[in-house]
C-alpha atoms as a PDB file:
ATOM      1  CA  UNK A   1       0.000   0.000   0.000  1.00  0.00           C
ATOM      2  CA  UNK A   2       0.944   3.762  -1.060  1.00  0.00           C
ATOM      3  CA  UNK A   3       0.996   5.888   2.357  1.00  0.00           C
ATOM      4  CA  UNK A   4      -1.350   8.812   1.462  1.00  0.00           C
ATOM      5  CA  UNK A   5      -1.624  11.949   3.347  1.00  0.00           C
ATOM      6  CA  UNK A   6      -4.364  11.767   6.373  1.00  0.00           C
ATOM      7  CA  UNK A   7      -6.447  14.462   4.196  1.00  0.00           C
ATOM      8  CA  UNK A   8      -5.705  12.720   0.818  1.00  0.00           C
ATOM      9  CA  UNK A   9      -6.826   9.392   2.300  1.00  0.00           C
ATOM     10  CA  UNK A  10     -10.101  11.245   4.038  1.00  0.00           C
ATOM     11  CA  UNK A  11     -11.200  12.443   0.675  1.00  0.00           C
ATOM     12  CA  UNK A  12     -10.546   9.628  -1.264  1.00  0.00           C
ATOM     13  CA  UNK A  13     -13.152   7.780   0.978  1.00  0.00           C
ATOM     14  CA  UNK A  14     -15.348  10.576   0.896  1.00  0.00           C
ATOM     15  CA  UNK A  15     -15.099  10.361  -2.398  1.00  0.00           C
ATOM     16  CA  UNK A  16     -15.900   6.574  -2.725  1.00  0.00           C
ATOM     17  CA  UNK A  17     -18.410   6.684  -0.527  1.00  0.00           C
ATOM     18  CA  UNK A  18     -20.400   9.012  -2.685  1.00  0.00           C
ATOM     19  CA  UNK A  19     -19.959   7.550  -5.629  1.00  0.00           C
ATOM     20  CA  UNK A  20     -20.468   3.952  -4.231  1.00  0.00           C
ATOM     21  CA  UNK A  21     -16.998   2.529  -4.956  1.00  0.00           C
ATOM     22  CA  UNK A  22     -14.292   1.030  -2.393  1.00  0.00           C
ATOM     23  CA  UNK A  23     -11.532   3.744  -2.022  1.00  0.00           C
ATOM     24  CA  UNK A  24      -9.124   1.526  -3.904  1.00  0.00           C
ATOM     25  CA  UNK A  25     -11.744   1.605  -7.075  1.00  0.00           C
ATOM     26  CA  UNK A  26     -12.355   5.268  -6.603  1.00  0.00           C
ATOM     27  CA  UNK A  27      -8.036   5.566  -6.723  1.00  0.00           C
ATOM     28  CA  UNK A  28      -8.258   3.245  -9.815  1.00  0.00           C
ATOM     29  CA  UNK A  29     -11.006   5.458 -11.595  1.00  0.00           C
ATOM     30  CA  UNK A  30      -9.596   8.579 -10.847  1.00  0.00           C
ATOM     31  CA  UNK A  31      -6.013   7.407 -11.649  1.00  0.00           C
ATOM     32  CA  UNK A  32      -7.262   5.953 -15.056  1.00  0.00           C
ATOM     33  CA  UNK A  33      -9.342   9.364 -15.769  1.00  0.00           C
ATOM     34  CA  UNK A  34      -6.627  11.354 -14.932  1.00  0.00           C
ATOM     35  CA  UNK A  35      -3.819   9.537 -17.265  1.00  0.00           C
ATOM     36  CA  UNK A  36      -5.760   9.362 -19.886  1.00  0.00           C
ATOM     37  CA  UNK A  37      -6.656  13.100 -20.004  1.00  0.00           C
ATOM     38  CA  UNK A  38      -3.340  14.086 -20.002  1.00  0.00           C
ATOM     39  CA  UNK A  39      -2.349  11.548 -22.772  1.00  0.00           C
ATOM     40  CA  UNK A  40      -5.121  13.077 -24.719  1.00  0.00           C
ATOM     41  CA  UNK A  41      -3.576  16.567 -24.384  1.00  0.00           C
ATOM     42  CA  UNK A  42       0.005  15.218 -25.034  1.00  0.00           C
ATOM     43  CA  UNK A  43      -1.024  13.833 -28.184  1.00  0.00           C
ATOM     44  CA  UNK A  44      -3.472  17.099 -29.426  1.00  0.00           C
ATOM     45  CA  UNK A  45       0.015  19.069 -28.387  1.00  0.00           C
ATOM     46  CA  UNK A  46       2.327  16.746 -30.262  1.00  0.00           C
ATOM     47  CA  UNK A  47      -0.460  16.553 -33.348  1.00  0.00           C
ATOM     48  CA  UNK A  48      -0.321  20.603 -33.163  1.00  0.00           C
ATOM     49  CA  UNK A  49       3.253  21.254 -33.414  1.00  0.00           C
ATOM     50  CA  UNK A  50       3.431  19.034 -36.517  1.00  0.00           C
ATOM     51  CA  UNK A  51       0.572  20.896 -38.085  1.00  0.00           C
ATOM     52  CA  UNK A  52       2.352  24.177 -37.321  1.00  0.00           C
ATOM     53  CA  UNK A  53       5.977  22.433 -38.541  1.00  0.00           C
ATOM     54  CA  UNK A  54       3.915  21.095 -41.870  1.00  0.00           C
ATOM     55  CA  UNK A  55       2.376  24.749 -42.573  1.00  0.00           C
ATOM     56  CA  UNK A  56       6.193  26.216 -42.080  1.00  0.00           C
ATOM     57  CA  UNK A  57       7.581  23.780 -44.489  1.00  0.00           C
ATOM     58  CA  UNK A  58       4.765  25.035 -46.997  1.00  0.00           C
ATOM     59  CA  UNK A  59       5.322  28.508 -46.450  1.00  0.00           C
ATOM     60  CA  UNK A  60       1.620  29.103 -44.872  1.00  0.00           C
ATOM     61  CA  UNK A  61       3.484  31.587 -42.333  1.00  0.00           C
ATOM     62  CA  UNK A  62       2.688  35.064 -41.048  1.00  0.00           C
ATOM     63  CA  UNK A  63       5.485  37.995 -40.186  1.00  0.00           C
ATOM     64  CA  UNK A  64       5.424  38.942 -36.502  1.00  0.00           C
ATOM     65  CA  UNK A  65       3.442  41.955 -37.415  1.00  0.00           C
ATOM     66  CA  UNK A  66       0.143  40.319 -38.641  1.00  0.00           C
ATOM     67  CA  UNK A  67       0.557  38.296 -35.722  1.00  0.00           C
ATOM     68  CA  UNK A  68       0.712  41.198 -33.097  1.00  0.00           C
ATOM     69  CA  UNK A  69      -1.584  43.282 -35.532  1.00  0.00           C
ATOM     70  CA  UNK A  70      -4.522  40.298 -34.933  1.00  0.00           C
ATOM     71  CA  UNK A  71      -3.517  39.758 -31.184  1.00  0.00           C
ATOM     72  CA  UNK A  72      -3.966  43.179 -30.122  1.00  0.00           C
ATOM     73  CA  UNK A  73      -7.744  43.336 -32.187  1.00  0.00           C
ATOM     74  CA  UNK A  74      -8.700  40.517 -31.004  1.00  0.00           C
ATOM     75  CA  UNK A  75      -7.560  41.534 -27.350  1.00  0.00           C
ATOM     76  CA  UNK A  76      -8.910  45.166 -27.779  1.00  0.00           C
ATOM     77  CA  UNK A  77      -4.891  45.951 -27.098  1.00  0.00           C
END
């Protein structure tokens, strides 16, 4: 067993109790939940910065300008 925290361990059963799991169920759901969110962001990140390499490669760029030009519209800059 992983020592937890006296408050960790308090809401984890909290937790478990109100959603009508054992605390080591509710750790497991929340653990799986948790993982897989950030893998999901992780990949949308990596699948981003590819797009963004791809459109460099083909020249689909915009100077520093434009960009500061549209952030401050949209931004009321």
């Amino acid at each position: 067993m992983m020592p937890l925290k006296p408050e960790r361990k308090a809401q984890l059963e909290t937790y478990a109790k109100e959603h009508g799991q054992s605390p080591a169920e509710a750790l497991d759901a929340l653990l799986v939940a948790q993982l897989e969110a950030e893998q999901s962001e992780y990949d949308e990140t990596v699948q981003g910065a590819l797009r963004g390499y791809e459109d460099v490669k083909a020249g689909r760029t915009s100077s520093a300008e434009e960009v500061f030009g549209w952030l401050r519209k949209k931004h009321g800059l």
